[in-house]
N, C-alpha and C. Protein backbone atom coordinates (compact mmCIF):
# COMPACT_ATOMS: atom_id res chain seq x y z
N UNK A 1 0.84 -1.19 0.00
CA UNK A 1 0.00 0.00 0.00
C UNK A 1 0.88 1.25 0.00
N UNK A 2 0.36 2.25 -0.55
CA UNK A 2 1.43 3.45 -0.90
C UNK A 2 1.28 4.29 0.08
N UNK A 3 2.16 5.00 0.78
CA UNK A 3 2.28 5.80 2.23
C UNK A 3 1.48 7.27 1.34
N UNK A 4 1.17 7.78 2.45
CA UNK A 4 0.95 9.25 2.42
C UNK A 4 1.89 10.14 1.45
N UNK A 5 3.13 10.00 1.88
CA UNK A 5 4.38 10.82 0.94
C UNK A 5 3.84 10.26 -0.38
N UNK A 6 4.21 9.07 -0.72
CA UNK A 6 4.29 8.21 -1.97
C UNK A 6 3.00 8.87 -2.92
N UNK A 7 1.99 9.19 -2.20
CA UNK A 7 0.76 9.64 -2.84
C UNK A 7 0.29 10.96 -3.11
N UNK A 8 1.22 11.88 -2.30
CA UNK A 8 1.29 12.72 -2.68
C UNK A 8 2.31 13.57 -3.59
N UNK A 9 3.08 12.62 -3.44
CA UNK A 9 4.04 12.79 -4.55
C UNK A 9 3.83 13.17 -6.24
N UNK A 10 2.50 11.80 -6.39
CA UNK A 10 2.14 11.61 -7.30
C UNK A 10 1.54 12.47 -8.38
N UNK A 11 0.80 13.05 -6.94
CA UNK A 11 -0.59 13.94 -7.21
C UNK A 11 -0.12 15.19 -7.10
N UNK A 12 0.89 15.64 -6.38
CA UNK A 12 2.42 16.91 -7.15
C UNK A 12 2.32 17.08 -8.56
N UNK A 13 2.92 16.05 -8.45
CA UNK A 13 2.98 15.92 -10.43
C UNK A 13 2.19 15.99 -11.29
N UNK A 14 0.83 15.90 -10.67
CA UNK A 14 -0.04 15.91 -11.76
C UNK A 14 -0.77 17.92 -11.09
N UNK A 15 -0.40 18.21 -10.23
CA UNK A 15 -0.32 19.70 -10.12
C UNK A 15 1.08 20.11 -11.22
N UNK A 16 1.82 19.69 -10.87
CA UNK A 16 2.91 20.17 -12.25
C UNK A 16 2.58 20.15 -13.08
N UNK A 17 2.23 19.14 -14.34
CA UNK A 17 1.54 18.59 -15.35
C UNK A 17 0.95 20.06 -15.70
N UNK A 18 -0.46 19.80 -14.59
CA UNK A 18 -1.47 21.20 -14.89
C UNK A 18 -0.83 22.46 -15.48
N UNK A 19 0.12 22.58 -14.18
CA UNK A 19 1.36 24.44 -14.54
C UNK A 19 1.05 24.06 -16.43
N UNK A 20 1.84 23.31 -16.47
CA UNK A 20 2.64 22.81 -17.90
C UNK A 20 1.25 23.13 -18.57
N UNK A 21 0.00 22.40 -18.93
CA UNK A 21 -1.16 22.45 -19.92
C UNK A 21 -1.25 23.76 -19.50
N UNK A 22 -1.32 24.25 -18.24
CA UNK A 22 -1.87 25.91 -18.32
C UNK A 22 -0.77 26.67 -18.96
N UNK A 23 0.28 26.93 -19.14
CA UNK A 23 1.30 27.50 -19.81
C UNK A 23 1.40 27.10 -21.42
N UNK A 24 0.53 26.30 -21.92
CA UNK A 24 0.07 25.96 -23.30
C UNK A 24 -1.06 27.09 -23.85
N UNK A 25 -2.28 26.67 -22.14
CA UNK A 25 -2.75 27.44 -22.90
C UNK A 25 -3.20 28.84 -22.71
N UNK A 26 -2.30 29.32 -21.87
CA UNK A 26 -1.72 30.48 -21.35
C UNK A 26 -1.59 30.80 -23.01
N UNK A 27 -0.37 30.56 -23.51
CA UNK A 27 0.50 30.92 -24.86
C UNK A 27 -0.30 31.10 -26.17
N UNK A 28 -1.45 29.67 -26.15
CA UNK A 28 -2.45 29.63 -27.06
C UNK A 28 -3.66 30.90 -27.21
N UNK A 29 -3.52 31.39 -26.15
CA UNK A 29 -4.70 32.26 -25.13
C UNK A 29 -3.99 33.67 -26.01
N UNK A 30 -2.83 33.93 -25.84
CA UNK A 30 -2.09 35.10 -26.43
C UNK A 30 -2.02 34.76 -27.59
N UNK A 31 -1.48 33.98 -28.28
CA UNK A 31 -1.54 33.94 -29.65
C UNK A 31 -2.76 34.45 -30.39
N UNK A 32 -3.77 33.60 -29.71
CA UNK A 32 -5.50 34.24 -30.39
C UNK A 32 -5.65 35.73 -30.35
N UNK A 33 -5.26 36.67 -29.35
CA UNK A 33 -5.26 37.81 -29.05
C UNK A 33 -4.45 38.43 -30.00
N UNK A 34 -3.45 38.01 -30.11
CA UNK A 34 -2.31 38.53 -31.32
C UNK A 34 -3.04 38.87 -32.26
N UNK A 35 -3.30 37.65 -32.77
CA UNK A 35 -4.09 37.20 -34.14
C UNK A 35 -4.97 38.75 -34.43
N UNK A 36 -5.77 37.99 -33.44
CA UNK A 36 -6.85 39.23 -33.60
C UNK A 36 -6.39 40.41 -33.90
N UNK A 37 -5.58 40.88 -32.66
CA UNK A 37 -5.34 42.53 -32.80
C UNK A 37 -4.29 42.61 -34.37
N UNK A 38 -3.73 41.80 -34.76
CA UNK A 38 -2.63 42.06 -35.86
C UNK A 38 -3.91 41.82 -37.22
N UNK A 39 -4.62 40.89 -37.32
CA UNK A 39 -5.15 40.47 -38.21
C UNK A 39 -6.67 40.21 -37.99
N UNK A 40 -7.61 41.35 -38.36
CA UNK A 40 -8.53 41.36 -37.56
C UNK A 40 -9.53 40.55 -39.08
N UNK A 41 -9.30 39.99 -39.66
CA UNK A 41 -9.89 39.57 -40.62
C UNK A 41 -10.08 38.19 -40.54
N UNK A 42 -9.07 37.43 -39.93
CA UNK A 42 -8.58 36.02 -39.38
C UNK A 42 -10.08 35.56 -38.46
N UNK A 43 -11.34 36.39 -37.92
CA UNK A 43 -12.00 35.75 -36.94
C UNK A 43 -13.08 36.30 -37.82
N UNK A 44 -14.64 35.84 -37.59
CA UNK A 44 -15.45 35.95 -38.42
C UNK A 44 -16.92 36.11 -37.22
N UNK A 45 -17.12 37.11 -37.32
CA UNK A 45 -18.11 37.44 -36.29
C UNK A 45 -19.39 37.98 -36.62
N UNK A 46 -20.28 37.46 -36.55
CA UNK A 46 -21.87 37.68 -36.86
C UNK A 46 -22.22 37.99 -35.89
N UNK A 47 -23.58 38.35 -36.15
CA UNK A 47 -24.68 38.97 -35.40
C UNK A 47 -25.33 38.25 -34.34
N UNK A 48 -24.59 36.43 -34.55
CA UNK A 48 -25.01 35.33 -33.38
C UNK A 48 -24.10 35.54 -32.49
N UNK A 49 -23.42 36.20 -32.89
CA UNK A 49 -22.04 35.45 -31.89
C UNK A 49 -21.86 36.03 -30.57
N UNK A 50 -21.06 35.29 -29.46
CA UNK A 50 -20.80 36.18 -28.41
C UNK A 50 -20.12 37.07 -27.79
N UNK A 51 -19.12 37.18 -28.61
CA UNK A 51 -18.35 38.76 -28.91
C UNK A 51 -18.86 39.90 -28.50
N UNK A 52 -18.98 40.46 -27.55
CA UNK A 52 -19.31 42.00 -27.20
C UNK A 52 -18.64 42.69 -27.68
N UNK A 53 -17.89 42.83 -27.59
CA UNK A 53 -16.70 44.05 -28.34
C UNK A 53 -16.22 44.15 -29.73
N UNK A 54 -15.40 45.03 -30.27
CA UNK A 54 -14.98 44.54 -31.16
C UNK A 54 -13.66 43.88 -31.73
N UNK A 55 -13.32 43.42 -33.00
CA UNK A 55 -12.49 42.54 -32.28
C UNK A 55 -11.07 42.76 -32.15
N UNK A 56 -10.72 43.67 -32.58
CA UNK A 56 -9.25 44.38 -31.74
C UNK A 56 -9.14 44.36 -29.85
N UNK A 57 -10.23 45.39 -29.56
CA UNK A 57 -10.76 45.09 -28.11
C UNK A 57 -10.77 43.70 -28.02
N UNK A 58 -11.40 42.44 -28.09
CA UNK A 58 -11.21 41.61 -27.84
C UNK A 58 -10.04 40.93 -27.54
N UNK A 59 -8.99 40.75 -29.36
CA UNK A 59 -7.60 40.50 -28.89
C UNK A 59 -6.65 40.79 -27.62
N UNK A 60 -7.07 42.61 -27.74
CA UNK A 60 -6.07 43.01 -26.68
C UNK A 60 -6.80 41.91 -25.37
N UNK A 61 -8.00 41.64 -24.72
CA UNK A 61 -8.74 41.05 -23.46
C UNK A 61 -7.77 39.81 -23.74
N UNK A 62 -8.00 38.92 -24.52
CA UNK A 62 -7.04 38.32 -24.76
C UNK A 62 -5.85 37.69 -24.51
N UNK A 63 -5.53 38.55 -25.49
CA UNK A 63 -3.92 38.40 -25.12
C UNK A 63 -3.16 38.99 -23.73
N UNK A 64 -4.18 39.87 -23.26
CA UNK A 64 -3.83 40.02 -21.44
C UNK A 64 -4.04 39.02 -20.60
N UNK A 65 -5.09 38.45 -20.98
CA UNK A 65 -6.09 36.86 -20.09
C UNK A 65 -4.54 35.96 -20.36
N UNK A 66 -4.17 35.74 -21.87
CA UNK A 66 -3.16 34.14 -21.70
C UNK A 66 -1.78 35.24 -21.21
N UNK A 67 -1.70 36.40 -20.92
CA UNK A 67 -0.42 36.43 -19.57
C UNK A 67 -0.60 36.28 -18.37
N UNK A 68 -2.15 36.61 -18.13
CA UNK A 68 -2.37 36.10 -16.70
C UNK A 68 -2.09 34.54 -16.23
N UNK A 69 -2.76 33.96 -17.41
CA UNK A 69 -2.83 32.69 -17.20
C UNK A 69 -1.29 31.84 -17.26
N UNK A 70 -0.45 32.36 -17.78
CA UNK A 70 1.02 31.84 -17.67
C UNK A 70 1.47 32.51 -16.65
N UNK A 71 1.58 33.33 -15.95
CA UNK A 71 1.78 33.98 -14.61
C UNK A 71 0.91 32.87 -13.37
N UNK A 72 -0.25 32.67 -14.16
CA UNK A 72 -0.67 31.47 -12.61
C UNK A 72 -0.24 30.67 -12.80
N UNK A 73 0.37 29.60 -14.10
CA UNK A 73 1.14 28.88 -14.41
C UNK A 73 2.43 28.62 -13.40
N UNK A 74 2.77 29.39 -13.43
CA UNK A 74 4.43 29.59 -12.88
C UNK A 74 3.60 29.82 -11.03
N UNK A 75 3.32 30.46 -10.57
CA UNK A 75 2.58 30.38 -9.38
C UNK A 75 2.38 28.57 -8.65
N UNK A 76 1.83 28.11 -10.00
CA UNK A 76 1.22 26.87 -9.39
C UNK A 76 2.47 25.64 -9.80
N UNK A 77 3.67 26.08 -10.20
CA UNK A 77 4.66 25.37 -10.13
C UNK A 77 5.38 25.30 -8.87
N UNK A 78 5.17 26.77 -8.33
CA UNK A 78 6.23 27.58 -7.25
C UNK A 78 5.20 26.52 -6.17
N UNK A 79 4.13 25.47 -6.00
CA UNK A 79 3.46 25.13 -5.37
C UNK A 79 2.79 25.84 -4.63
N UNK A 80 2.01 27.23 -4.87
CA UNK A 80 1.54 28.31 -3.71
C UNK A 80 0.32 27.55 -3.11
N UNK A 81 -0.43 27.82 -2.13
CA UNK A 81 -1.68 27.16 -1.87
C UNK A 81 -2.52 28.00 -2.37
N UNK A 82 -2.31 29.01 -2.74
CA UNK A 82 -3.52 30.35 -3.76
C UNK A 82 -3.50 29.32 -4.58
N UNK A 83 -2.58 29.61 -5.10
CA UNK A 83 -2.78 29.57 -7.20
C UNK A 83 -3.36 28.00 -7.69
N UNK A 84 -3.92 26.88 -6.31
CA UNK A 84 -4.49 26.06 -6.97
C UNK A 84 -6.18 26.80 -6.84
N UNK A 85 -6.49 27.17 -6.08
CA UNK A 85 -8.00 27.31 -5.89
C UNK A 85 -7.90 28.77 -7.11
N UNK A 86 -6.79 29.91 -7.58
CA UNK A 86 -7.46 30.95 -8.55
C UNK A 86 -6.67 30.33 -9.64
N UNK A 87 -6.40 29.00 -9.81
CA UNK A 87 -6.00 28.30 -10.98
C UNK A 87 -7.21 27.59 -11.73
N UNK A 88 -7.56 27.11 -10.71
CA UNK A 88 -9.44 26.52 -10.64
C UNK A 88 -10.36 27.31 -11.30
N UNK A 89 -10.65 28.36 -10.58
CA UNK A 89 -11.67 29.55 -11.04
C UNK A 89 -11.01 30.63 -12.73
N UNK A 90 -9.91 30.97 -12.55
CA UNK A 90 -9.27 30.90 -13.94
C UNK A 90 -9.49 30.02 -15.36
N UNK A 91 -9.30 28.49 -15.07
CA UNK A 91 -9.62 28.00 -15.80
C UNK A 91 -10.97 27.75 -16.64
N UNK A 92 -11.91 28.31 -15.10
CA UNK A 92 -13.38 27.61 -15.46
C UNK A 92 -13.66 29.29 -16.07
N UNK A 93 -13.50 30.05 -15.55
CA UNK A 93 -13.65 31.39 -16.50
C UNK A 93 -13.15 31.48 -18.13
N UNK A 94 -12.10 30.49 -18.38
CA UNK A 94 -11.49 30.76 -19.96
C UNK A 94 -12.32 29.68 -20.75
N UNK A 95 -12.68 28.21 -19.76
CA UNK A 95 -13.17 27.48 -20.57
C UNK A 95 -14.82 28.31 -21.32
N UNK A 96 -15.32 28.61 -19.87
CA UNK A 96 -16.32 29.28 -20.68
C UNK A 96 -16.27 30.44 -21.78
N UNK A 97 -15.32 31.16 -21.64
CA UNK A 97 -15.25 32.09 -22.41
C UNK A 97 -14.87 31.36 -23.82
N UNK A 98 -13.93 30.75 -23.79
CA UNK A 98 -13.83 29.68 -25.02
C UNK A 98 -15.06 28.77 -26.00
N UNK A 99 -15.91 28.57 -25.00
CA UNK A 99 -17.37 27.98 -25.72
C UNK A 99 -17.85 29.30 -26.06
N UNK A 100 -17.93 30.75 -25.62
CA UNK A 100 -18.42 31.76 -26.38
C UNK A 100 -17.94 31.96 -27.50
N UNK A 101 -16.81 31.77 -27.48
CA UNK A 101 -15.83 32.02 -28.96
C UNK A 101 -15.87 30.97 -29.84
N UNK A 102 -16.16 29.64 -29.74
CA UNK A 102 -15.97 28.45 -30.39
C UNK A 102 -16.80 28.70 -32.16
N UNK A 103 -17.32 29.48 -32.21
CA UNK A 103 -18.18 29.93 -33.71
C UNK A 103 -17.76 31.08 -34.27
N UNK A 104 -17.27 32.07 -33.24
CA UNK A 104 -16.41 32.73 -34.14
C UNK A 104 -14.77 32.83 -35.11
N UNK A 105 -14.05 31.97 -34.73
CA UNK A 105 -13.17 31.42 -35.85
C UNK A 105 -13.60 30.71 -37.13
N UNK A 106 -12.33 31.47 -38.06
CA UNK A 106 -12.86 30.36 -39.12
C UNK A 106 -12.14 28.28 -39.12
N UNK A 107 -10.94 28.57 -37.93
CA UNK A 107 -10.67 27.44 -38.02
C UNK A 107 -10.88 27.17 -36.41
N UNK A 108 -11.71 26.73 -36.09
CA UNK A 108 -12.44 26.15 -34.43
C UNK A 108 -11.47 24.93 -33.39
N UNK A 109 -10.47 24.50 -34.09
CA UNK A 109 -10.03 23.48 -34.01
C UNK A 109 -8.79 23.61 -32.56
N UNK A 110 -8.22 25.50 -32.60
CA UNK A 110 -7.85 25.85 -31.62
C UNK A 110 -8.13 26.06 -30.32
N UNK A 111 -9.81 26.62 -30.82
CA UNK A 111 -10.61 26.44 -29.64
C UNK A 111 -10.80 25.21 -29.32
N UNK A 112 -11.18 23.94 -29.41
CA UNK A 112 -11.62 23.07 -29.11
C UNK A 112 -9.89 22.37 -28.35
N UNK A 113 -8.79 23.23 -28.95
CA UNK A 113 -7.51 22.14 -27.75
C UNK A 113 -7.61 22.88 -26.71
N UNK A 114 -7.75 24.00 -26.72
CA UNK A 114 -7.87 24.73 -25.55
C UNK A 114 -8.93 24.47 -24.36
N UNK A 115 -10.05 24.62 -25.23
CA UNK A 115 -11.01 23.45 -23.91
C UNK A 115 -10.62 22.07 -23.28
N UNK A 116 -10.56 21.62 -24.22
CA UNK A 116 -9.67 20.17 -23.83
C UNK A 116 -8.69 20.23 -22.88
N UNK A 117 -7.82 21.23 -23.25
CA UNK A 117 -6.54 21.20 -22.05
C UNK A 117 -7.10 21.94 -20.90
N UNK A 118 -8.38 22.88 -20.95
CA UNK A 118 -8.74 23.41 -19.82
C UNK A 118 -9.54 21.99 -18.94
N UNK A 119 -10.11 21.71 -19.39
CA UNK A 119 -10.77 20.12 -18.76
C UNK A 119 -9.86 19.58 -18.40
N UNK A 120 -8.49 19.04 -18.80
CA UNK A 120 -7.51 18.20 -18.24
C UNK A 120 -6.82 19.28 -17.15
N UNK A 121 -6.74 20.83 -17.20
CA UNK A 121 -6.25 21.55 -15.84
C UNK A 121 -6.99 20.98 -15.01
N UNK A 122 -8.46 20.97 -15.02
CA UNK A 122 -9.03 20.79 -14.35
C UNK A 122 -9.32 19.59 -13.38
N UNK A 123 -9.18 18.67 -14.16
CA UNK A 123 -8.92 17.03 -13.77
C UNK A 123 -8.16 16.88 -12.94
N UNK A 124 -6.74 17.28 -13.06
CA UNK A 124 -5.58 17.56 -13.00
C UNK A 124 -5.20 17.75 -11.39
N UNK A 125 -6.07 18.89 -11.28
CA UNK A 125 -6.49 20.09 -10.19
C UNK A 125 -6.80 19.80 -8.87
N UNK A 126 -8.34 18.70 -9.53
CA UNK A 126 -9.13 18.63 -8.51
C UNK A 126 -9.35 17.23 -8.05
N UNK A 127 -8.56 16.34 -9.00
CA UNK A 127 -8.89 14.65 -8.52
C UNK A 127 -7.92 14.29 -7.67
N UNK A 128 -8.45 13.78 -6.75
CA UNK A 128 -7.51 13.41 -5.12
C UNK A 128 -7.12 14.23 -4.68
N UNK A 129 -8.29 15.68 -4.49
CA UNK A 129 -7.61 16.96 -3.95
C UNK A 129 -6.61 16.58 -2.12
N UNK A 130 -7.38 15.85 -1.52
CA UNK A 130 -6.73 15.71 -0.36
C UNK A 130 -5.41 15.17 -0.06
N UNK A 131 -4.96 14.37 -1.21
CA UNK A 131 -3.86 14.36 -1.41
C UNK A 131 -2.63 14.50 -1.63
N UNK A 132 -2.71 15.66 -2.26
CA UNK A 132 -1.97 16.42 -2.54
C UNK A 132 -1.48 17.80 -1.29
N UNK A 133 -0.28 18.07 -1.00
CA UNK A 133 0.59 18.85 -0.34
C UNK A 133 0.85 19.81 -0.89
N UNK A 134 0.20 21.26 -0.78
CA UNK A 134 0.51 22.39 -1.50
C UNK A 134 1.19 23.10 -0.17
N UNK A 135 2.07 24.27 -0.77
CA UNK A 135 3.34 25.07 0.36
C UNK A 135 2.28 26.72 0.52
């Protein structure tokens, strides 16, 4: 049977892991913002969509959101006991924001890794929370 240490060891690593997918899509998060603000032709936005702004404004939201999100990245490497619970609420804020956006690209396929890897932060995060030893 695996001791206490042994198990939390484990479940460290899969808080590491997380840093790592969030620093993906931290990067992915800025890139879209780029996009946008450099190439505002690249996203395709109708009258359905959930875009409030327009989409320069948007990029810049953006591409500020994936530096935040690589800044909690690095936080939740440093093992803080914050940055798992506003790593949590972070994530679940981009995933949703990401299903708002999922129709406005013309290629969706970015959005959809980005959810994905936000679901696996999340997994990541919160399975065998008691296990895990945060500093």
């Amino acid at each position: 049977m695996e001791t206490r240490q042994e198990m939390s060891t484990a479940w460290t690593g899969w808080a590491s892991f997380a840093a790592i997918m969030l620093m993906i899509v931290g990067t992915i998060s800025f890139f879209e913002g780029l996009i946008a603000v450099v190439r505002r032709q690249y996203f395709v936005v109708s009258g359905s969509q959930v875009i409030v702004f327009d989409v320069r404004t948007w990029g810049w939201l953006t591409l500020i959101w994936g530096i935040v999100l690589i800044c909690v990245a690095f936080a939740l490497i440093a093992r803080s006991a914050w940055a798992r619970w506003f790593t949590i609420i972070v994530v679940a804020i981009n995933l949703i924001g990401q299903l708002g956006f999922l129709g406005a690209t013309q290629y969706p396929l970015w959005t959809l890794v980005v959810i994905a890897l936000d679901i696996t932060v999340l997994y990541a995060l919160t399975a065998r929370w008691e296990q895990v030893e945060m500093r």
